[in-house]
Structures are given as C-alpha cells and as structure tokens.
PDB file of N, CA and C in Angstrom:
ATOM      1  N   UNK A   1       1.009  15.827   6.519  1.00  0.00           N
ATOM      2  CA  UNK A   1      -0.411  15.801   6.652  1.00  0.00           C
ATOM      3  C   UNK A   1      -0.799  14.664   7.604  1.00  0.00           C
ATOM      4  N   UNK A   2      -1.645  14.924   8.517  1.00  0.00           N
ATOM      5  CA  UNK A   2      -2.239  13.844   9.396  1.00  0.00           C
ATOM      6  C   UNK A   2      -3.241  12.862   8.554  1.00  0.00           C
ATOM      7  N   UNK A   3      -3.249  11.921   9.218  1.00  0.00           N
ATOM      8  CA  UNK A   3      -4.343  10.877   8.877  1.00  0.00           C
ATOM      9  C   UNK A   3      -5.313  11.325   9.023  1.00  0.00           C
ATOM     10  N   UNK A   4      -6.517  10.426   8.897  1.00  0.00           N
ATOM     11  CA  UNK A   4      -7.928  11.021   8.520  1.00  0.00           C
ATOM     12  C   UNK A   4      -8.400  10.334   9.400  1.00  0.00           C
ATOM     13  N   UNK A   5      -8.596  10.692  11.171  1.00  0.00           N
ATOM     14  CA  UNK A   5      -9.234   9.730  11.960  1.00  0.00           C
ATOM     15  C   UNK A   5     -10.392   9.350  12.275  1.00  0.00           C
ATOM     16  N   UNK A   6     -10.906   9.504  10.695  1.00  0.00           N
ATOM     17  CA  UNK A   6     -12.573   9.399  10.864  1.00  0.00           C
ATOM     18  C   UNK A   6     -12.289   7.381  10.231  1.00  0.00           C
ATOM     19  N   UNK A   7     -11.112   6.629   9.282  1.00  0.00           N
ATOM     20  CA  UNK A   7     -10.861   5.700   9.499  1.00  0.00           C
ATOM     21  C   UNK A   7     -10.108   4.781  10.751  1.00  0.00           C
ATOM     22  N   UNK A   8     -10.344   4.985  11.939  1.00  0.00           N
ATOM     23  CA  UNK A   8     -10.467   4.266  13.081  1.00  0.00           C
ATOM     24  C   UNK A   8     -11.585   3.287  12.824  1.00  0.00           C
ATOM     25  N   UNK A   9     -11.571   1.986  12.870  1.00  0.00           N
ATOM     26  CA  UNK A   9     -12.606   1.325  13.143  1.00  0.00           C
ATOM     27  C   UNK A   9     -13.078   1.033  11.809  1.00  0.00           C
ATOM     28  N   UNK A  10     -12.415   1.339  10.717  1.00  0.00           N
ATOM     29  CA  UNK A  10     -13.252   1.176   8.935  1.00  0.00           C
ATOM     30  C   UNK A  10     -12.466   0.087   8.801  1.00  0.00           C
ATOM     31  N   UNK A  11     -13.127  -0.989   8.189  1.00  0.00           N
ATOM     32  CA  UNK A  11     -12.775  -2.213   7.790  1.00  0.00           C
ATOM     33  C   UNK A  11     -13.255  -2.499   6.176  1.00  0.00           C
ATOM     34  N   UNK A  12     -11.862  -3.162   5.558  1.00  0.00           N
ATOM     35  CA  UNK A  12     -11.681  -3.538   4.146  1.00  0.00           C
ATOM     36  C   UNK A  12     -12.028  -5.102   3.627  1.00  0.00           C
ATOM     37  N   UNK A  13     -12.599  -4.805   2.163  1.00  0.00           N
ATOM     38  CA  UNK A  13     -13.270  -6.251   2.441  1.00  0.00           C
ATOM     39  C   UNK A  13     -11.938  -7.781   2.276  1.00  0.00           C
ATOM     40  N   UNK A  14     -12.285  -9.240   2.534  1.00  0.00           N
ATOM     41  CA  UNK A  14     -11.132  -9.871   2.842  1.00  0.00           C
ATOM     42  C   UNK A  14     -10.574  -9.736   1.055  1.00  0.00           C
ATOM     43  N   UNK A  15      -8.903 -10.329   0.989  1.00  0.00           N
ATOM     44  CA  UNK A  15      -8.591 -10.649   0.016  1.00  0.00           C
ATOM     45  C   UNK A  15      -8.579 -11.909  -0.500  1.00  0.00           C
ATOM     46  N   UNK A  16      -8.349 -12.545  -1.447  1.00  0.00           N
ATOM     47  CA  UNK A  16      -8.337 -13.645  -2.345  1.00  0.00           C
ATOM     48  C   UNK A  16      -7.645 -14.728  -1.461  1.00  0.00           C
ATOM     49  N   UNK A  17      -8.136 -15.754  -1.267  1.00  0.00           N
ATOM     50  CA  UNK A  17      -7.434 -16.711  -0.319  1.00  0.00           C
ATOM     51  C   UNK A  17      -5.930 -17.295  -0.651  1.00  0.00           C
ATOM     52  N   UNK A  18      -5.033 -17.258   0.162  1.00  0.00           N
ATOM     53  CA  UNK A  18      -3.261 -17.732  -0.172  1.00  0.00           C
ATOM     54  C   UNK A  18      -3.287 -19.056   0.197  1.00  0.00           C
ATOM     55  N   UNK A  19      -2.825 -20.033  -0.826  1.00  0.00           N
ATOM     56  CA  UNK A  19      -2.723 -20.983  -0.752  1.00  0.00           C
ATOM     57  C   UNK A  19      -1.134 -21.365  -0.712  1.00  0.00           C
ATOM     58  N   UNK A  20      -0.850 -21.949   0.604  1.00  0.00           N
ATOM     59  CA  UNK A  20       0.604 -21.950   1.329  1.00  0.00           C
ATOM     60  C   UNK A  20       1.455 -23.127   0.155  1.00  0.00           C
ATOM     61  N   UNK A  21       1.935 -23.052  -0.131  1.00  0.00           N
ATOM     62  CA  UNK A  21       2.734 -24.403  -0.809  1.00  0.00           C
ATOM     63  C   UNK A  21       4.045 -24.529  -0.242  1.00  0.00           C
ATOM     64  N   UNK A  22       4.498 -25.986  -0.578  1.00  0.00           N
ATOM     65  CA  UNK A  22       6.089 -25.877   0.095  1.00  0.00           C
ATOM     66  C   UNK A  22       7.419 -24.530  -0.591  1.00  0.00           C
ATOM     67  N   UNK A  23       7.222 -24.539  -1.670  1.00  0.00           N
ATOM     68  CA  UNK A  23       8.171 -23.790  -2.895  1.00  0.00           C
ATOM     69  C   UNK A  23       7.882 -22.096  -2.130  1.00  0.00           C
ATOM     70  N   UNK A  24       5.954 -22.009  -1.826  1.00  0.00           N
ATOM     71  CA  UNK A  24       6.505 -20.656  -1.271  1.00  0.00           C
ATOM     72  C   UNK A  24       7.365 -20.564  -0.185  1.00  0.00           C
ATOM     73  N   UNK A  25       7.218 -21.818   0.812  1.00  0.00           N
ATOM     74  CA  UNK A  25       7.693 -21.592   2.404  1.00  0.00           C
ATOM     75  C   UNK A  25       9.170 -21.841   1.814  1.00  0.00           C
ATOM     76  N   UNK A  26       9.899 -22.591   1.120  1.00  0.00           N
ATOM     77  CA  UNK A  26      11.252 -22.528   0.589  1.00  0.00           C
ATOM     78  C   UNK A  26      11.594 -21.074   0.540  1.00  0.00           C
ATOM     79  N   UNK A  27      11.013 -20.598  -0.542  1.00  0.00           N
ATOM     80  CA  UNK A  27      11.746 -19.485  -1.290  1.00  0.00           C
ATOM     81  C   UNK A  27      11.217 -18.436   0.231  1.00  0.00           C
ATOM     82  N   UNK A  28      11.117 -18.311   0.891  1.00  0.00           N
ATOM     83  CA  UNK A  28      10.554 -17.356   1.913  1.00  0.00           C
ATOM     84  C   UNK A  28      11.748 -17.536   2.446  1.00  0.00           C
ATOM     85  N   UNK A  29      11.339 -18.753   3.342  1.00  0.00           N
ATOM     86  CA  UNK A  29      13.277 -19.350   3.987  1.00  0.00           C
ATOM     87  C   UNK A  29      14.235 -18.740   3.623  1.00  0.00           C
ATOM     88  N   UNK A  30      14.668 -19.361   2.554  1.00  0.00           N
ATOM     89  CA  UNK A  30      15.914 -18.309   1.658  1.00  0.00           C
ATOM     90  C   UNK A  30      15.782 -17.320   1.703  1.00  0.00           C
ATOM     91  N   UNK A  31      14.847 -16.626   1.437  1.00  0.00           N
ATOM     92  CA  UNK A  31      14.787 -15.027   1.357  1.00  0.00           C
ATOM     93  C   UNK A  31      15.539 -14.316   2.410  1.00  0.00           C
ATOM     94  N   UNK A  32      14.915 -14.905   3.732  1.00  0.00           N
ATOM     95  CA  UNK A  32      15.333 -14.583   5.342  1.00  0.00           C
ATOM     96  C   UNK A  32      16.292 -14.867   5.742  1.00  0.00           C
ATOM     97  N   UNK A  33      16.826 -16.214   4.803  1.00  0.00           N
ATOM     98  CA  UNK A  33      18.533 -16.624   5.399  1.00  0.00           C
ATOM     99  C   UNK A  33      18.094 -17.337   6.610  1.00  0.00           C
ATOM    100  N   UNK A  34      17.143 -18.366   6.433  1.00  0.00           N
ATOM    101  CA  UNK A  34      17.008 -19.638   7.547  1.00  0.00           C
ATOM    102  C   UNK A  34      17.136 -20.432   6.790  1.00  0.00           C
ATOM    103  N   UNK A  35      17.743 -21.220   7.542  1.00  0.00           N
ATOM    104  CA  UNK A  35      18.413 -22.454   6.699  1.00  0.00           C
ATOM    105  C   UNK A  35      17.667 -23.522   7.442  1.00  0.00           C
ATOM    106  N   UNK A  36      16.499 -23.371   8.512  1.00  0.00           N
ATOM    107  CA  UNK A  36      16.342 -25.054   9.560  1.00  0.00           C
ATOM    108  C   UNK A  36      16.044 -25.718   8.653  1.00  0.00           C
ATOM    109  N   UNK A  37      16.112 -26.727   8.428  1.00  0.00           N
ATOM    110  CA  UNK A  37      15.701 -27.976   7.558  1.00  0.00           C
ATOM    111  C   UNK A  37      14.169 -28.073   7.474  1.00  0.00           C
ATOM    112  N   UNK A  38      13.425 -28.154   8.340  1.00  0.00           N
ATOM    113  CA  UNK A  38      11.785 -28.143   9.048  1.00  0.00           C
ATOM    114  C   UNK A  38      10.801 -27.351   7.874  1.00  0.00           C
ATOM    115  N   UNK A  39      11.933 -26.212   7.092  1.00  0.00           N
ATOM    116  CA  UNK A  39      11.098 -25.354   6.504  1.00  0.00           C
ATOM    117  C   UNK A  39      11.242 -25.829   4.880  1.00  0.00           C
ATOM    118  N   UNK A  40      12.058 -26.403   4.817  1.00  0.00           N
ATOM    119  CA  UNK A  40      12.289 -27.229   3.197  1.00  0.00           C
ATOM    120  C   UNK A  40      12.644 -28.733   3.013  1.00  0.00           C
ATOM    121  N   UNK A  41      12.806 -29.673   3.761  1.00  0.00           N
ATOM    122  CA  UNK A  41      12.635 -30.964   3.717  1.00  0.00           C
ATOM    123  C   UNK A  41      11.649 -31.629   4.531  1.00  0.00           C
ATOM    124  N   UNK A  42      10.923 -32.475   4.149  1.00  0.00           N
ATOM    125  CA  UNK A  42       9.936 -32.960   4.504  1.00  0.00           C
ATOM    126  C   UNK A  42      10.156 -33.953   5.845  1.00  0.00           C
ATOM    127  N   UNK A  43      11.140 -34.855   5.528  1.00  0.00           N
ATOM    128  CA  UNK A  43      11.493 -35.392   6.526  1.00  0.00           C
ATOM    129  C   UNK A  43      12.005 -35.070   7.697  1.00  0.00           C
ATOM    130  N   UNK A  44      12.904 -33.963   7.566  1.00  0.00           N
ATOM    131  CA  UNK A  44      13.092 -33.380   8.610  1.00  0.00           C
ATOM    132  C   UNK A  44      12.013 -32.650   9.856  1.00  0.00           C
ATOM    133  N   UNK A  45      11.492 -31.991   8.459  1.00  0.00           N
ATOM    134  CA  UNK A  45      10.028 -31.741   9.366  1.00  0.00           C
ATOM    135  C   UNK A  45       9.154 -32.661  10.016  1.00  0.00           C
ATOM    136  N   UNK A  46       9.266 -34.198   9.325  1.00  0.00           N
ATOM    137  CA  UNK A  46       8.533 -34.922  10.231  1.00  0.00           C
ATOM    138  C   UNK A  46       9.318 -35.443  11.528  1.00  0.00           C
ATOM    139  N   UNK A  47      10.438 -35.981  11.538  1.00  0.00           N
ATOM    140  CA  UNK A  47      11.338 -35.859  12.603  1.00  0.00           C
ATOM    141  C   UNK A  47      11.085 -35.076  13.280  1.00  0.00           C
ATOM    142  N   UNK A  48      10.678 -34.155  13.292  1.00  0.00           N
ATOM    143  CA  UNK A  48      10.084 -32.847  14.346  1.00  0.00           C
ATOM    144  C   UNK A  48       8.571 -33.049  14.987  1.00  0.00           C
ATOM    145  N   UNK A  49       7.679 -33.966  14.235  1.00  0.00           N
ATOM    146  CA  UNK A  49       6.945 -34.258  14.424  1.00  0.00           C
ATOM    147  C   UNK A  49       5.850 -33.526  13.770  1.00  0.00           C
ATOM    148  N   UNK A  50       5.947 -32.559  12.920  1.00  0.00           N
ATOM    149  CA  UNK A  50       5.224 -32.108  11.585  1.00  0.00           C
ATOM    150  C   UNK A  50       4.759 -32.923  10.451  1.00  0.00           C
ATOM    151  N   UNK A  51       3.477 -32.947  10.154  1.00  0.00           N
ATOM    152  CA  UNK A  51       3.033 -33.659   8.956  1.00  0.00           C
ATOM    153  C   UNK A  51       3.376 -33.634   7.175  1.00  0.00           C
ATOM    154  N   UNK A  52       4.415 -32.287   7.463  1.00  0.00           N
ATOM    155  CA  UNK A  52       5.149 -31.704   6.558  1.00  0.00           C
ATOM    156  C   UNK A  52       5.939 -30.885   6.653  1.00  0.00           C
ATOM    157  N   UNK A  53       6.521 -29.964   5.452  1.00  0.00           N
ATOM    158  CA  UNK A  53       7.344 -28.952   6.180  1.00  0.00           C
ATOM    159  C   UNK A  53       6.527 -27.705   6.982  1.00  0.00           C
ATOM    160  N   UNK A  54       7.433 -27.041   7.493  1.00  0.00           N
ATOM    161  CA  UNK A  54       6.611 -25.689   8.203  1.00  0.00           C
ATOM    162  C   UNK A  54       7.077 -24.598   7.831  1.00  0.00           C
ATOM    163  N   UNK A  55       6.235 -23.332   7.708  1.00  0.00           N
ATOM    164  CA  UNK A  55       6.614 -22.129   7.283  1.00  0.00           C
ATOM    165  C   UNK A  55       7.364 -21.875   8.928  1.00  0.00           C
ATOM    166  N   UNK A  56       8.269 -20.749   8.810  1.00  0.00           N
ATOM    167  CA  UNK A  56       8.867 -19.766   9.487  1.00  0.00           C
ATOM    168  C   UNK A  56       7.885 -19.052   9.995  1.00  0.00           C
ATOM    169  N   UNK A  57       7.795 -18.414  11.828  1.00  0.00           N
ATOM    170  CA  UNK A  57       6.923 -17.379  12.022  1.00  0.00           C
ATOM    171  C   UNK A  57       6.946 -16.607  11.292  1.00  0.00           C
ATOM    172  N   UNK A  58       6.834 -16.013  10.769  1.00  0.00           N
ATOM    173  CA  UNK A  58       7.544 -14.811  10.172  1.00  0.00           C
ATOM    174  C   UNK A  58       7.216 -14.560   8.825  1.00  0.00           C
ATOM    175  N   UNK A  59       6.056 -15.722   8.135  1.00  0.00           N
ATOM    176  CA  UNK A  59       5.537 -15.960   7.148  1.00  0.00           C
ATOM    177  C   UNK A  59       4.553 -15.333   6.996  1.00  0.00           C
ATOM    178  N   UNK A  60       3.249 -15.561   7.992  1.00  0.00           N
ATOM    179  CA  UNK A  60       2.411 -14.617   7.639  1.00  0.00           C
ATOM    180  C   UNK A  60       2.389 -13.590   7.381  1.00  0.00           C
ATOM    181  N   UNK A  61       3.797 -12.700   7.150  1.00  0.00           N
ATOM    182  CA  UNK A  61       3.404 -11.768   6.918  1.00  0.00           C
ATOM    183  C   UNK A  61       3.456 -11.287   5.558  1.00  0.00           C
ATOM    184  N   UNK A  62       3.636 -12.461   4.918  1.00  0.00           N
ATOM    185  CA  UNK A  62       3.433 -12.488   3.250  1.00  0.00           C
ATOM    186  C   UNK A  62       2.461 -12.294   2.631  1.00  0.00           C
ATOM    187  N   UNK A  63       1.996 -13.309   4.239  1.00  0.00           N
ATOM    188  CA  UNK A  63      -0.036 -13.486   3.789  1.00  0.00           C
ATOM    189  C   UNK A  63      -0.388 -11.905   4.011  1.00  0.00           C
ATOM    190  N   UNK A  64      -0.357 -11.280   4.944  1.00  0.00           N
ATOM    191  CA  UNK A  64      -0.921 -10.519   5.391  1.00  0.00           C
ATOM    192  C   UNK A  64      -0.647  -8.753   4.528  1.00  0.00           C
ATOM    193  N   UNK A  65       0.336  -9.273   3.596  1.00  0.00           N
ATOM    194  CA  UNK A  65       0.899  -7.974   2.979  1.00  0.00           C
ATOM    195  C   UNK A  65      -0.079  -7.665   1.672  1.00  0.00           C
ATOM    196  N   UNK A  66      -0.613  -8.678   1.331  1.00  0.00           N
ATOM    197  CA  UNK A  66      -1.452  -7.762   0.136  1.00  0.00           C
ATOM    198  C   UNK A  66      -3.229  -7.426   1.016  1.00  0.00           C
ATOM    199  N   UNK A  67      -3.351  -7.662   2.018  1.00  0.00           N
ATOM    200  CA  UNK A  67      -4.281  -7.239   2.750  1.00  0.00           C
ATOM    201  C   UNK A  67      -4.320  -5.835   3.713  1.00  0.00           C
ATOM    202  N   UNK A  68      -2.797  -5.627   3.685  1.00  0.00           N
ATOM    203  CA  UNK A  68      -2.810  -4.616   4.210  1.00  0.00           C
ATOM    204  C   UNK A  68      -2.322  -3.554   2.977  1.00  0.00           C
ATOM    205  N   UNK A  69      -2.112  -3.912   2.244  1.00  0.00           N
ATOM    206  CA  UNK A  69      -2.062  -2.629   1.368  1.00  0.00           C
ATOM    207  C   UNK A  69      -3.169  -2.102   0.758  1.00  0.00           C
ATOM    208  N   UNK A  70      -4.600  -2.965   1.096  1.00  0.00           N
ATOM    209  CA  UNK A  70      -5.964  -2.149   0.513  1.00  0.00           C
ATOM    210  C   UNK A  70      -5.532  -0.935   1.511  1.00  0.00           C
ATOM    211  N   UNK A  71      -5.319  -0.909   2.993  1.00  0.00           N
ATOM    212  CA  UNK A  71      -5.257  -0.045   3.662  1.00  0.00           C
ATOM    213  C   UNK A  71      -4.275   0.999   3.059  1.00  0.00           C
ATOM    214  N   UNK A  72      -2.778   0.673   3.123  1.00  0.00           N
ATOM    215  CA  UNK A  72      -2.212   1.768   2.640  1.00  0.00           C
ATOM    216  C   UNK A  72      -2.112   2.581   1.211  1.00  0.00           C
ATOM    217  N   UNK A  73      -2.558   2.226   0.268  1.00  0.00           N
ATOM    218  CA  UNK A  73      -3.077   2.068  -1.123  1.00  0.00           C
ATOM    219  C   UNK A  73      -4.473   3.132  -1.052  1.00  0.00           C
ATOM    220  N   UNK A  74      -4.773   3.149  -0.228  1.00  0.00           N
ATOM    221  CA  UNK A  74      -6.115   3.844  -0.140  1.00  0.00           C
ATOM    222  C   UNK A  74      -6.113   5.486   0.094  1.00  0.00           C
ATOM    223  N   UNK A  75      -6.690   5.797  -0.886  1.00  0.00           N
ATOM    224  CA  UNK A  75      -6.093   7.842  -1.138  1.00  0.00           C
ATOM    225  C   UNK A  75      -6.891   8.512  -0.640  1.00  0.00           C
ATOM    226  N   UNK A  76      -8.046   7.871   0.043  1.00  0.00           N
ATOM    227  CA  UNK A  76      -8.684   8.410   0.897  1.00  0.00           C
ATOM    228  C   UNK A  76      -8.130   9.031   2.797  1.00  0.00           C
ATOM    229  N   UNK A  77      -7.180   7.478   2.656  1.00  0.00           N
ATOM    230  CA  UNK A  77      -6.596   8.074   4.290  1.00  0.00           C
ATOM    231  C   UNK A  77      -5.790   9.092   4.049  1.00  0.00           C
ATOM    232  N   UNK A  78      -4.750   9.313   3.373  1.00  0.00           N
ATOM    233  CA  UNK A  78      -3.958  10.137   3.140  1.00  0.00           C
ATOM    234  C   UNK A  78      -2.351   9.613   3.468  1.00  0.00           C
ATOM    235  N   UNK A  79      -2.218   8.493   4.163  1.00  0.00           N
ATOM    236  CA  UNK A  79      -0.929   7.943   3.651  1.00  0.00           C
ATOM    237  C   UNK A  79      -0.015   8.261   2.868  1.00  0.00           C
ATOM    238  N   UNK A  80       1.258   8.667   3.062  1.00  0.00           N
ATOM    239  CA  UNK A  80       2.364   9.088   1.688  1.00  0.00           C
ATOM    240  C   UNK A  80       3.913   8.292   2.131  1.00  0.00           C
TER     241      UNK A  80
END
C-alpha cells in the first residue's frame, strides 16, 4: 500500500525535552563500540578542549527516535 501523500508537509507536535547526561552518552558509546575516551572521561574530554565529556555524532539520533516515531506510529499514514 502507498503512503498517504496528502501527509507531505503535516507536522507533529514537539516531544518531551531529553536531557543529555554523561551515563546516557557512556552507555550509547558502548552500545556503538567507541571506545574515544572524550565520550566517557571527563578529563580526557577536557584535554580536547571540551568542558566535559561529548556525545558521539551519532547520538542524536537517540534524541530524535522517539520524535520520529509519532510519525511512524501513526495509522493514519499507512506505514507497515
């Protein structure tokens, strides 16, 4: 079944704000099998010149996954 391209251009309202902590950017790290230091010791990260540690690019898309599932979640488009 095709999509319903009358949602082009329909926008969902925002979700609940993510509040980044180090433990998530750890356990993310691990997840991915990066090991840089930058993303779980502090010091290292400042040695880098970071005010703390840093998430991985590759993070937002943690953020971005329960925001996009209003979209796919939605039984109106027809998604399967």
């Amino acid at each position: 079944m095709a999509l319903d391209q009358a949602f082009v251009g329909r926008t969902y309202p925002p979700t609940a704000p993510y509040e980044v902590g180090r433990e998530k950017i750890r356990e993310f790290a691990e997840a991915v099998g990066d090991a840089n230091p930058a993303y779980t010791d502090t010091e290292a990260a400042k040695a880098l010149g970071h005010p703390d540690v840093i998430a991985p690019p590759t993070f937002v898309f943690s953020i971005t996954f329960k925001a996009a599932g209003q979209v796919v979640e939605d039984p109106q488009l027809g998604l399967d």
